[in-house]
PDB file of N, CA and C in Angstrom:
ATOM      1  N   UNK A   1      60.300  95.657  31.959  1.00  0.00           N
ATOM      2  CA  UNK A   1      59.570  95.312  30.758  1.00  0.00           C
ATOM      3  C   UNK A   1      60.242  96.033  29.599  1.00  0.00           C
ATOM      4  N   UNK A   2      60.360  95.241  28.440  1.00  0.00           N
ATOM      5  CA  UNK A   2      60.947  96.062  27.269  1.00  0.00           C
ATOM      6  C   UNK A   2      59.952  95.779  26.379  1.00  0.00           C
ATOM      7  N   UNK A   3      60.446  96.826  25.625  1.00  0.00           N
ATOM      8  CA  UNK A   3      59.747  96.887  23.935  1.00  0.00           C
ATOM      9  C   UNK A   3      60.385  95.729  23.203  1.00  0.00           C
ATOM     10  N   UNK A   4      59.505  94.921  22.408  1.00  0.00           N
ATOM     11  CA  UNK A   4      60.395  94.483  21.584  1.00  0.00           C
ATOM     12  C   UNK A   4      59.157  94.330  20.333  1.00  0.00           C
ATOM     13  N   UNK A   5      59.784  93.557  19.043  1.00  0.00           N
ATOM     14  CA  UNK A   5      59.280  93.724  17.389  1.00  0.00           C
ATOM     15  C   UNK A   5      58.494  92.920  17.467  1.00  0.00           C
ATOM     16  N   UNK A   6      57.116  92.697  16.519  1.00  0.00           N
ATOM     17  CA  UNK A   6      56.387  91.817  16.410  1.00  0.00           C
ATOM     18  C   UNK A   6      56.724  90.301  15.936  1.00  0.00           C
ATOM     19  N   UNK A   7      57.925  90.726  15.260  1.00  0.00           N
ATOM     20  CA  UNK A   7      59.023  89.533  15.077  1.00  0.00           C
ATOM     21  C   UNK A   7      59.623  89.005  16.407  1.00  0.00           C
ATOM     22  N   UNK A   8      59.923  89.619  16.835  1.00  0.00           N
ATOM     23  CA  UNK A   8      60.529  88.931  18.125  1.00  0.00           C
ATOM     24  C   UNK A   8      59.389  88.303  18.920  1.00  0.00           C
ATOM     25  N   UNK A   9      58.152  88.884  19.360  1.00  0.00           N
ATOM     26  CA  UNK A   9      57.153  88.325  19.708  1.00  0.00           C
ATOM     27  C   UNK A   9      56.689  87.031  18.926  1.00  0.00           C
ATOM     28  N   UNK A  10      56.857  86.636  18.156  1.00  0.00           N
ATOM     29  CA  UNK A  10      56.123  85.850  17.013  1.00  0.00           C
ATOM     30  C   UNK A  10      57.627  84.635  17.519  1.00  0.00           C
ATOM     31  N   UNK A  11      58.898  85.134  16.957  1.00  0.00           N
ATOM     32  CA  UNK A  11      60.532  83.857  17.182  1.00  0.00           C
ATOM     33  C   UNK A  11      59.824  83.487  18.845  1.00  0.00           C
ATOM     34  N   UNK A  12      60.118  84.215  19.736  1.00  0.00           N
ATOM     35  CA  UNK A  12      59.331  83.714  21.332  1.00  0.00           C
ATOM     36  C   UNK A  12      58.019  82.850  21.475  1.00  0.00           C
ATOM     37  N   UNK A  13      57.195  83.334  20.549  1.00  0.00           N
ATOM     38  CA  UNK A  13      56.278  81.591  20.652  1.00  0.00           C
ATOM     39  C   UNK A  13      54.777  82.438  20.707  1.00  0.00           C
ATOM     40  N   UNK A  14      55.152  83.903  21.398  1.00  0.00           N
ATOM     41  CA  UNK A  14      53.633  84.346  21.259  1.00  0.00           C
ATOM     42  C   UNK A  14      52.678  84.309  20.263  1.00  0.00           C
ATOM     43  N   UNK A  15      51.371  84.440  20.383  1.00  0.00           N
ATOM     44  CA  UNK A  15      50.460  84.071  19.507  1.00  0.00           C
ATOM     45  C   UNK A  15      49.247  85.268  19.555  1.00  0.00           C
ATOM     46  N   UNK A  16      48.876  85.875  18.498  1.00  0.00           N
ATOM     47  CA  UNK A  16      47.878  86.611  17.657  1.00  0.00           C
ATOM     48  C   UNK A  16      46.322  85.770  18.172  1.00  0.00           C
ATOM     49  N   UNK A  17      45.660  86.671  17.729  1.00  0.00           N
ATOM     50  CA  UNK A  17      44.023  86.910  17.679  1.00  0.00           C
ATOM     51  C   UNK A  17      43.872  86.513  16.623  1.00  0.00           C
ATOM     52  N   UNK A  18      42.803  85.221  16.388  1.00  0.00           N
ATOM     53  CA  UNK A  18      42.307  84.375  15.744  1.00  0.00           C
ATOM     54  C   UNK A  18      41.217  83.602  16.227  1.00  0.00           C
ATOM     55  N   UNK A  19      40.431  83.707  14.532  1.00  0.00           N
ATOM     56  CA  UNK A  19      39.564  83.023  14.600  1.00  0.00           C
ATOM     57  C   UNK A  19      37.672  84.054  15.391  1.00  0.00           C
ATOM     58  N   UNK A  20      38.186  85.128  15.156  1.00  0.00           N
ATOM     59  CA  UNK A  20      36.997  86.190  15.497  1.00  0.00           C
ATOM     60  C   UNK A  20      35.703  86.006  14.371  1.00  0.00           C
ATOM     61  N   UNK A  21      34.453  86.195  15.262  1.00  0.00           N
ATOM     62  CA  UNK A  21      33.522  86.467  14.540  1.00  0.00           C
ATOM     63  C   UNK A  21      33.707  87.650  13.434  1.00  0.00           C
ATOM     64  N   UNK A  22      33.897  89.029  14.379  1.00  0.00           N
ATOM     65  CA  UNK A  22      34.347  90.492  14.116  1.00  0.00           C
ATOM     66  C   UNK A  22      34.894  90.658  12.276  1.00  0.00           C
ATOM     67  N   UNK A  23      34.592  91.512  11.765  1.00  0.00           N
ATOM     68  CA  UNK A  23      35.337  91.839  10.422  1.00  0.00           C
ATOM     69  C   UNK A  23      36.385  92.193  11.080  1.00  0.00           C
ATOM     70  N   UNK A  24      37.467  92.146  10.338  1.00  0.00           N
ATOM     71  CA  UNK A  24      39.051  92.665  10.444  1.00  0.00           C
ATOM     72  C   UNK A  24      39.175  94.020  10.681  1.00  0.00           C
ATOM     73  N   UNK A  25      37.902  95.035  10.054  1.00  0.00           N
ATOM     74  CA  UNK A  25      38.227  96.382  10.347  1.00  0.00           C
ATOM     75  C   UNK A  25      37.646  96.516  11.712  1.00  0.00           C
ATOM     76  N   UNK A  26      37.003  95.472  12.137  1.00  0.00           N
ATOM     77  CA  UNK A  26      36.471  95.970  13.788  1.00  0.00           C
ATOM     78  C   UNK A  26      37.676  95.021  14.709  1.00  0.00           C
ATOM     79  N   UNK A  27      38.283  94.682  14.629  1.00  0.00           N
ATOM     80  CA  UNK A  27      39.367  93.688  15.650  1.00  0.00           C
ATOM     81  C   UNK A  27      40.258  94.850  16.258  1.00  0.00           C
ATOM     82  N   UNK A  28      40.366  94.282  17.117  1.00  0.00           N
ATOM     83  CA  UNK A  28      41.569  95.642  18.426  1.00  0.00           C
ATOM     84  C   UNK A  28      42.577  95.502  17.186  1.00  0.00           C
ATOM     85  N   UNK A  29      43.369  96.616  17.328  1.00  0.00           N
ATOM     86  CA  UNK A  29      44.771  96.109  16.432  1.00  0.00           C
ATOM     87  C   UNK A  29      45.475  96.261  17.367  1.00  0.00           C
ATOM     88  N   UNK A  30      46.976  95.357  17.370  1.00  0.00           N
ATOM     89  CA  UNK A  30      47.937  95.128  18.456  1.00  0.00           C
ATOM     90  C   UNK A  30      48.783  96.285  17.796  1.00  0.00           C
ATOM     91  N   UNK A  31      49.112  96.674  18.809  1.00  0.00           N
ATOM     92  CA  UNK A  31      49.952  98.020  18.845  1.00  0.00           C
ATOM     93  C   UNK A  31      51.276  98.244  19.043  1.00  0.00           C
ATOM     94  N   UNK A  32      51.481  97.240  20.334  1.00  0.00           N
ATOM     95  CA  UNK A  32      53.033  97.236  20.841  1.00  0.00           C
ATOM     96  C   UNK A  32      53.342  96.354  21.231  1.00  0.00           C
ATOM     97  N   UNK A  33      54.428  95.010  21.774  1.00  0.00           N
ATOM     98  CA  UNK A  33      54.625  93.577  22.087  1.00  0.00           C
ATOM     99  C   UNK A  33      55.776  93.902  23.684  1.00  0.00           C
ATOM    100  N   UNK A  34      55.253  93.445  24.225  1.00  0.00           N
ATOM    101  CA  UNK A  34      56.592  93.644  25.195  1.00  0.00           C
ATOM    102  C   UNK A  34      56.923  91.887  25.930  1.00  0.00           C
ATOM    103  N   UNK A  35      58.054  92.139  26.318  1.00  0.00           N
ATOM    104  CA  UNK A  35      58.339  90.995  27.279  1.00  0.00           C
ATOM    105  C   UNK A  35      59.258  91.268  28.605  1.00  0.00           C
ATOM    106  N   UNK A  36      59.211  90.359  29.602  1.00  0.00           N
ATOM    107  CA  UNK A  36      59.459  90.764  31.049  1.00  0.00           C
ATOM    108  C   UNK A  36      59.780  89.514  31.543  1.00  0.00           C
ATOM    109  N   UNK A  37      61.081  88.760  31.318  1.00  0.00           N
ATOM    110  CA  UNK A  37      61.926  88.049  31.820  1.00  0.00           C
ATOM    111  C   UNK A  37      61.015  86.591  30.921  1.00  0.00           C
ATOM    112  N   UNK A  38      60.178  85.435  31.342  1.00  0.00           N
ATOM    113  CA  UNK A  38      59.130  84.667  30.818  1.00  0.00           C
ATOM    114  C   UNK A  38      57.983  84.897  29.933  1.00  0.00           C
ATOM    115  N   UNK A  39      57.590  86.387  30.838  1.00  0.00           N
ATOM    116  CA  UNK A  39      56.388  86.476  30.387  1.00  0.00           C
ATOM    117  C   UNK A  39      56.315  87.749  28.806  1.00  0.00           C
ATOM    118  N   UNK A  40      55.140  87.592  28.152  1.00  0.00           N
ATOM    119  CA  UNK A  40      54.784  88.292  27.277  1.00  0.00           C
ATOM    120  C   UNK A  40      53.620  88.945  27.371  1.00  0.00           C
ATOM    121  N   UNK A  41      53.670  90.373  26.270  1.00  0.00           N
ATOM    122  CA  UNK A  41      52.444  90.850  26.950  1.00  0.00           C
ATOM    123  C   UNK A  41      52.306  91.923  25.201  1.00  0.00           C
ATOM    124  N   UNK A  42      51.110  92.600  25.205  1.00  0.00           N
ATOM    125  CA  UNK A  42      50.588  92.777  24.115  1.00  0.00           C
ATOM    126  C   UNK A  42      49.314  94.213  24.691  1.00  0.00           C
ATOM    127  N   UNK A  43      50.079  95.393  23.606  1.00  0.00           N
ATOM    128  CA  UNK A  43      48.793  96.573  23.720  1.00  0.00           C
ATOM    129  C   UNK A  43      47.918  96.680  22.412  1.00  0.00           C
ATOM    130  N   UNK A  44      46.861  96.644  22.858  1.00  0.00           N
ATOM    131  CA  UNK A  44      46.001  97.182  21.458  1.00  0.00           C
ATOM    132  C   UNK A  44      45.441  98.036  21.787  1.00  0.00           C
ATOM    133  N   UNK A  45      44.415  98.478  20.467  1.00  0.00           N
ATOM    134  CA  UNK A  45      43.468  99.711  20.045  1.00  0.00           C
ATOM    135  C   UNK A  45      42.187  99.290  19.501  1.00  0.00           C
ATOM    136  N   UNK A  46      41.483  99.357  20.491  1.00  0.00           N
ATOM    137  CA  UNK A  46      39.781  98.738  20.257  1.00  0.00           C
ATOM    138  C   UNK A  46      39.405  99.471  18.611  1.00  0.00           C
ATOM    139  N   UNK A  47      38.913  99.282  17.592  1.00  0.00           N
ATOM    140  CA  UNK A  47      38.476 100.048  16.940  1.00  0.00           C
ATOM    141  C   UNK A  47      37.397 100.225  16.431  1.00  0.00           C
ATOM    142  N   UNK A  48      36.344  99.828  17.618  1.00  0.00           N
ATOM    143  CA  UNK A  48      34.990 100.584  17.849  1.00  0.00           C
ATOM    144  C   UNK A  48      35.041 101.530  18.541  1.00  0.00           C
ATOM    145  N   UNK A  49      35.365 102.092  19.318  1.00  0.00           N
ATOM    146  CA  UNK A  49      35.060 103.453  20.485  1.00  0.00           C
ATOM    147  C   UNK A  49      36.585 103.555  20.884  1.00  0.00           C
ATOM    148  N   UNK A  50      37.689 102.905  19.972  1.00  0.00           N
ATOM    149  CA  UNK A  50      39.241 103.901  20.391  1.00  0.00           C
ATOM    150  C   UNK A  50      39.446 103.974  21.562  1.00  0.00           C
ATOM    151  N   UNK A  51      39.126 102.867  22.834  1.00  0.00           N
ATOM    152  CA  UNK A  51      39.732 102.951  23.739  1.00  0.00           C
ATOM    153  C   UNK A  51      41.316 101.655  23.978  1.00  0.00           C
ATOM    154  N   UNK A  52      41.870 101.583  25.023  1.00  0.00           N
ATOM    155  CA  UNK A  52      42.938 100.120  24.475  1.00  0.00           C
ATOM    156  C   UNK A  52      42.893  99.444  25.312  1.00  0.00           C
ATOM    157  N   UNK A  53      43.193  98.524  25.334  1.00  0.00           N
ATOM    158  CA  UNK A  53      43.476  97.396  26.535  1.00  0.00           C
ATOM    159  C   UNK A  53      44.857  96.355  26.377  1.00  0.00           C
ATOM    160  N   UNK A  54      44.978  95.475  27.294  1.00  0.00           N
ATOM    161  CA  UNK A  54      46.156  94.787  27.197  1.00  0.00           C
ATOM    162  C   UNK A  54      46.284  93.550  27.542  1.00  0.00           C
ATOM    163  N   UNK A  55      46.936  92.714  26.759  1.00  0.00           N
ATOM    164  CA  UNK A  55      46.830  90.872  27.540  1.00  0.00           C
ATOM    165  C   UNK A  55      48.101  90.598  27.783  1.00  0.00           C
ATOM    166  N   UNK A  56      48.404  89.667  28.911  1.00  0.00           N
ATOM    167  CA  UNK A  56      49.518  89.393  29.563  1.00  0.00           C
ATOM    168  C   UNK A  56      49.695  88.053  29.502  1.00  0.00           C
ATOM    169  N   UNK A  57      51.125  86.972  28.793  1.00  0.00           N
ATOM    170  CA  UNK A  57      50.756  85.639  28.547  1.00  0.00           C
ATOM    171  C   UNK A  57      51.490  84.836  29.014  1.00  0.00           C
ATOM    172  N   UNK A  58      51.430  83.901  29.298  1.00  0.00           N
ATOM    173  CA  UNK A  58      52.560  83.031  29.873  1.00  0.00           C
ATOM    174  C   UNK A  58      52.584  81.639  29.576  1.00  0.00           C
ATOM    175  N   UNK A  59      53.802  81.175  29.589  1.00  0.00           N
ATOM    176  CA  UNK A  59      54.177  79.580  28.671  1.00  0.00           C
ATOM    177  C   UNK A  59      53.154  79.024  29.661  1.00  0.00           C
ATOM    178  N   UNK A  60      52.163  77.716  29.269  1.00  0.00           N
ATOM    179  CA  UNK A  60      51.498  76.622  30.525  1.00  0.00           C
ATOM    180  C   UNK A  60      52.122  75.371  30.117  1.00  0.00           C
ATOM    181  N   UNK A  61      52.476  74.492  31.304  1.00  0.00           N
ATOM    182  CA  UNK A  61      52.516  73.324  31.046  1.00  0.00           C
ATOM    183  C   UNK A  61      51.808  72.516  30.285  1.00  0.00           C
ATOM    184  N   UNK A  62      50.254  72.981  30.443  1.00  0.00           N
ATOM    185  CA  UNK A  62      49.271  71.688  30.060  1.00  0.00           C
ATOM    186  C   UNK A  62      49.046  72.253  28.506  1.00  0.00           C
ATOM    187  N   UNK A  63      49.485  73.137  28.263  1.00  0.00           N
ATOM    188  CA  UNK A  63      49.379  73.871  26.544  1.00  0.00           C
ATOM    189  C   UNK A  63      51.078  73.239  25.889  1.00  0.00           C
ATOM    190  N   UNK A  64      51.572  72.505  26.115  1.00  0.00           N
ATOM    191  CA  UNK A  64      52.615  71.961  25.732  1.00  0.00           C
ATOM    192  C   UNK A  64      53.709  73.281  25.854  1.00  0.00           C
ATOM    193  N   UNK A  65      53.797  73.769  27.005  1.00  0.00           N
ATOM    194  CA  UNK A  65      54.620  75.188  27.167  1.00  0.00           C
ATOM    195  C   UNK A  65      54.669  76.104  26.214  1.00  0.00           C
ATOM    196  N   UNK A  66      53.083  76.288  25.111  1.00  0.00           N
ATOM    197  CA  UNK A  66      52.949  77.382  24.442  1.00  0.00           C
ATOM    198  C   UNK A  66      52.295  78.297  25.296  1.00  0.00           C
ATOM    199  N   UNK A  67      52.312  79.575  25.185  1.00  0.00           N
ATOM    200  CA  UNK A  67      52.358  81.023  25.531  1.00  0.00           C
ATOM    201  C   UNK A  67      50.379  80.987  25.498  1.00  0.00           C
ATOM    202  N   UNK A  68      49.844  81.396  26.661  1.00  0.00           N
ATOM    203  CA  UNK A  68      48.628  81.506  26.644  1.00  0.00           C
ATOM    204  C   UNK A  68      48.117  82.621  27.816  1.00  0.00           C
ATOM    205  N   UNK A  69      46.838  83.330  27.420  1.00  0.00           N
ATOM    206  CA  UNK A  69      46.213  84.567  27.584  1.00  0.00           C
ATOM    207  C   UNK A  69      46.524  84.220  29.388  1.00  0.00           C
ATOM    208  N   UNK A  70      46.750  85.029  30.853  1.00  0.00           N
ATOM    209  CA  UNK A  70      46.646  84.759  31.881  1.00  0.00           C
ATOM    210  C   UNK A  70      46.251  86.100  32.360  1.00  0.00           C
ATOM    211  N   UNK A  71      45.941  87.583  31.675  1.00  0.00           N
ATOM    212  CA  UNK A  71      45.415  88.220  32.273  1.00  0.00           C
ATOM    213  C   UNK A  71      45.074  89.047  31.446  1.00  0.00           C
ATOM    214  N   UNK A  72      44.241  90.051  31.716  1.00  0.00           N
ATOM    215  CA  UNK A  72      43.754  91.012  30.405  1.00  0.00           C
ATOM    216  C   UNK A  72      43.148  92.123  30.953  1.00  0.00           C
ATOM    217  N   UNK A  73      42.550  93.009  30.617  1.00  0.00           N
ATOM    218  CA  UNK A  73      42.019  94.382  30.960  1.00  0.00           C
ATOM    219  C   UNK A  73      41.840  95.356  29.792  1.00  0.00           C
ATOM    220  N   UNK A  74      40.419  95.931  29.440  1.00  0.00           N
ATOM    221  CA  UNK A  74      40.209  96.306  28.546  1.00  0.00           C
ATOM    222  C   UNK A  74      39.492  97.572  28.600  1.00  0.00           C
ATOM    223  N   UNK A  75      39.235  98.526  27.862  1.00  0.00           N
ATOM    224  CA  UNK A  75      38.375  99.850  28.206  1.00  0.00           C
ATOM    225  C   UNK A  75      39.431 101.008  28.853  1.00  0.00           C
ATOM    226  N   UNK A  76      40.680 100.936  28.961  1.00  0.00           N
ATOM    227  CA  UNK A  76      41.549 101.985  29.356  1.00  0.00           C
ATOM    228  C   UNK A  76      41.573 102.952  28.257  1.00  0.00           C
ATOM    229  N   UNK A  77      41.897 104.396  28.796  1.00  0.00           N
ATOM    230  CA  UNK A  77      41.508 105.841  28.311  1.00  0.00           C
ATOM    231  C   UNK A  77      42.816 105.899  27.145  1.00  0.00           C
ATOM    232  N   UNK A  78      43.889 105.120  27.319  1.00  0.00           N
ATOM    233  CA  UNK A  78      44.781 105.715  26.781  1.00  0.00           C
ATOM    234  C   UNK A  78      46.044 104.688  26.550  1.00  0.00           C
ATOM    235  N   UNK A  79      47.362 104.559  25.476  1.00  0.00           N
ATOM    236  CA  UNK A  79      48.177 103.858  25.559  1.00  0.00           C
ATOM    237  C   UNK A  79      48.871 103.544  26.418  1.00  0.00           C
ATOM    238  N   UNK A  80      48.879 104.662  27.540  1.00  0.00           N
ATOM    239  CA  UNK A  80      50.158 104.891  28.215  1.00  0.00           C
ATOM    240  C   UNK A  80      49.433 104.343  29.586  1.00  0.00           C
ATOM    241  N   UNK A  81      48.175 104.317  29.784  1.00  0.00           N
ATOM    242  CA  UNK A  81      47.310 103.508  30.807  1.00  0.00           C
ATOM    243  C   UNK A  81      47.808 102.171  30.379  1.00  0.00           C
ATOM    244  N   UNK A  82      47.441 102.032  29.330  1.00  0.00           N
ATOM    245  CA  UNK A  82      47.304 100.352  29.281  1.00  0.00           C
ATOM    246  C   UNK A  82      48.431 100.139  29.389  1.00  0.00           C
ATOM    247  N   UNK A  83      49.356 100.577  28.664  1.00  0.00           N
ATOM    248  CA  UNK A  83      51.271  99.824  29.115  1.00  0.00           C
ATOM    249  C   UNK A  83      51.552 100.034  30.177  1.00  0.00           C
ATOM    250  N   UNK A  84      51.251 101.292  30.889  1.00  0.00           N
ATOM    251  CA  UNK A  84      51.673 101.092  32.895  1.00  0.00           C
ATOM    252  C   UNK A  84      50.796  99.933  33.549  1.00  0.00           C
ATOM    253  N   UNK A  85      49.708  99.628  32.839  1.00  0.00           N
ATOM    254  CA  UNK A  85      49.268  98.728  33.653  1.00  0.00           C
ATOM    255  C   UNK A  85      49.653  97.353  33.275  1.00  0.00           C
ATOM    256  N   UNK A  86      49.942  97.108  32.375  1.00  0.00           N
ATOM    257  CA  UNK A  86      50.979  95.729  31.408  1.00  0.00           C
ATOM    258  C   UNK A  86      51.712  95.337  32.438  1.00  0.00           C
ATOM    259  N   UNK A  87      52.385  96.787  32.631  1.00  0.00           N
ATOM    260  CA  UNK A  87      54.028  96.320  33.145  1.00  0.00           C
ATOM    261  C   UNK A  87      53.683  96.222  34.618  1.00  0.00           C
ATOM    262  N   UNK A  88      53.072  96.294  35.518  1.00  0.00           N
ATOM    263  CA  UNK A  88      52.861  95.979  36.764  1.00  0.00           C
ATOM    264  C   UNK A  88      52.412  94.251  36.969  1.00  0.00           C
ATOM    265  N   UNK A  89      51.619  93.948  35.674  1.00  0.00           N
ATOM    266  CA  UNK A  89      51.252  92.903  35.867  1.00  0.00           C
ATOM    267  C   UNK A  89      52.327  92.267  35.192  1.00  0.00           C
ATOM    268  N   UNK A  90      53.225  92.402  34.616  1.00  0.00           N
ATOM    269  CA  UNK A  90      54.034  91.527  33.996  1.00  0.00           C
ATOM    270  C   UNK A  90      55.192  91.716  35.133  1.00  0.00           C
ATOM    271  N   UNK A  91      55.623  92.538  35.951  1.00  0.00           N
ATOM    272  CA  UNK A  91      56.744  92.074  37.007  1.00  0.00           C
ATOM    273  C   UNK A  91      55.811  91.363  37.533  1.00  0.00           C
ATOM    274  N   UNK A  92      54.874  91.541  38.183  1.00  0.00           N
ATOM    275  CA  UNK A  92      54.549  90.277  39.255  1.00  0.00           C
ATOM    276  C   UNK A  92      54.481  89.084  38.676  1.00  0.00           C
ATOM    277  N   UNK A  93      53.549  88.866  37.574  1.00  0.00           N
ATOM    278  CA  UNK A  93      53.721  87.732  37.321  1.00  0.00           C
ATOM    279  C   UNK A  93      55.627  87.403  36.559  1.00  0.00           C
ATOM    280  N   UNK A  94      56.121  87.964  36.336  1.00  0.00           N
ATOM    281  CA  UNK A  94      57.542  87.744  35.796  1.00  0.00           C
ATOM    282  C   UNK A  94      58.227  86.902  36.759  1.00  0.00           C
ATOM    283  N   UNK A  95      57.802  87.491  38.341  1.00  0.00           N
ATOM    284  CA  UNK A  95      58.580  87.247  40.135  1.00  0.00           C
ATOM    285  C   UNK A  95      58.142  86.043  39.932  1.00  0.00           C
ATOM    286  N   UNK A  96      56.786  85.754  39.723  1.00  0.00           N
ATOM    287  CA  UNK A  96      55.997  84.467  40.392  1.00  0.00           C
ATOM    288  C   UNK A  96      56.412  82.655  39.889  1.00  0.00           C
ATOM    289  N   UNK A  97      56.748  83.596  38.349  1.00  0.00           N
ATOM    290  CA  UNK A  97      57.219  82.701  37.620  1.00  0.00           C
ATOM    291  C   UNK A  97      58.408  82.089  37.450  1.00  0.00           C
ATOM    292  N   UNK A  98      59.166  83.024  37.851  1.00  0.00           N
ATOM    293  CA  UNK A  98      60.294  82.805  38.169  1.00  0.00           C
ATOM    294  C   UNK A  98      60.903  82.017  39.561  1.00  0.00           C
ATOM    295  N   UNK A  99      59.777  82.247  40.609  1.00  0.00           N
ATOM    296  CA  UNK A  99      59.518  81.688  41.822  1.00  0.00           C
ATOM    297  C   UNK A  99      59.316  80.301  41.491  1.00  0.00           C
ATOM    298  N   UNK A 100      58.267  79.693  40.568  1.00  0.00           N
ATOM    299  CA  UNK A 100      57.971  78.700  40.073  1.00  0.00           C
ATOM    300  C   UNK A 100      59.068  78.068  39.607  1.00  0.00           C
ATOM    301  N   UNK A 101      59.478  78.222  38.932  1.00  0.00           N
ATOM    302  CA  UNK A 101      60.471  77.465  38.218  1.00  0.00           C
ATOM    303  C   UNK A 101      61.388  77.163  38.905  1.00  0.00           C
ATOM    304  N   UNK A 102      62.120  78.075  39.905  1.00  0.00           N
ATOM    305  CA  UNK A 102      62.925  77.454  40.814  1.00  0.00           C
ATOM    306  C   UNK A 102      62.745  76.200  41.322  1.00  0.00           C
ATOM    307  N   UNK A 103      61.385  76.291  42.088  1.00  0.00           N
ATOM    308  CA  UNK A 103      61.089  75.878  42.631  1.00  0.00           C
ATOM    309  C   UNK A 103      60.896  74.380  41.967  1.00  0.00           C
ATOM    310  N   UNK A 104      60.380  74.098  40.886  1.00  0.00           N
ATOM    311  CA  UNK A 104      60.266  73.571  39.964  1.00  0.00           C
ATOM    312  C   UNK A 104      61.745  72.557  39.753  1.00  0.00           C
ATOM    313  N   UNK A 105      62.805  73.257  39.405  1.00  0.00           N
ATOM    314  CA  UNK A 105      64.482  72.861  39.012  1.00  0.00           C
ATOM    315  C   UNK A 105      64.751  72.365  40.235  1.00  0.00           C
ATOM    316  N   UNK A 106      64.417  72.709  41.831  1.00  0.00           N
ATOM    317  CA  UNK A 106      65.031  72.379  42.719  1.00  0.00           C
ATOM    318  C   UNK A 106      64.119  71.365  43.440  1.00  0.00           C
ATOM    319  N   UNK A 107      63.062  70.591  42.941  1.00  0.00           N
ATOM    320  CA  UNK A 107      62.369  69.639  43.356  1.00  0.00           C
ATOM    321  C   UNK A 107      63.377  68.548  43.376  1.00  0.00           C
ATOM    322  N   UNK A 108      63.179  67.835  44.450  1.00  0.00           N
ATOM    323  CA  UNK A 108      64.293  66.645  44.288  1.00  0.00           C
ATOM    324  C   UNK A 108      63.218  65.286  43.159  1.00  0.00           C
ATOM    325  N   UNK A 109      64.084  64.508  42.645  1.00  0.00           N
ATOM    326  CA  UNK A 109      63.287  63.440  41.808  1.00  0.00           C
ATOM    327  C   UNK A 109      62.793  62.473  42.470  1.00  0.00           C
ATOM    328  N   UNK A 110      61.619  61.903  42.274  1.00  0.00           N
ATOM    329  CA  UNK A 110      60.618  60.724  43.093  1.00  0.00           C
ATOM    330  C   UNK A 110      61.698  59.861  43.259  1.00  0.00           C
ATOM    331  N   UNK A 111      61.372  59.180  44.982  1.00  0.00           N
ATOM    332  CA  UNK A 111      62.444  57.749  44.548  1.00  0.00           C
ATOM    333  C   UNK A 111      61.293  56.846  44.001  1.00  0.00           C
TER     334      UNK A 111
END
């Protein structure tokens, strides 16, 4: 898993928090952007009770291969919780996906 800029997250296709009831001063703020071969992934900072959590996203077919929420976890003590736990879920799903797609490229075509 690497670090990368909110710019780079944004050129890759990922997509922001929108459309909240919440005032703007109560919304998690995103903190850090990472990506892991397909997948993308995202830390924030709750800013009611300062704890963080993290969402993990991945292109779907049926979303026209835009980037959408596939796992999340919220209420962790600390940054460094929530990004070790990012990055566990982003190799597996990184493997799976990558499994997929093979699998996917090496389908033979209907006769």
């Amino acid at each position: 898993m690497r670090e990368i800029s909110m710019s780079e997250f944004e050129r890759l296709g990922g997509i922001h928090q929108k459309g909240s009831m919440l005032p703007r001063e109560l919304m998690p703020r995103e903190k850090a952007w990472f990506q892991e071969g397909e997948i993308l992934g995202i830390v924030l900072e709750d800013q009611i009770d300062f704890d963080w959590s993290w969402v993990c996203l991945a292109k779907h077919p049926d979303r026209g291969w835009r980037y959408r929420a596939i796992d999340a976890a919220a209420s962790l003590s600390s940054f460094e919780k929530a990004k070790e736990a990012l990055a566990a879920t982003m190799r597996k799903e990184a493997s799976a996906w990558s499994r997929w797609r093979d699998v996917m490229n090496n389908d033979p075509e209907p006769d």
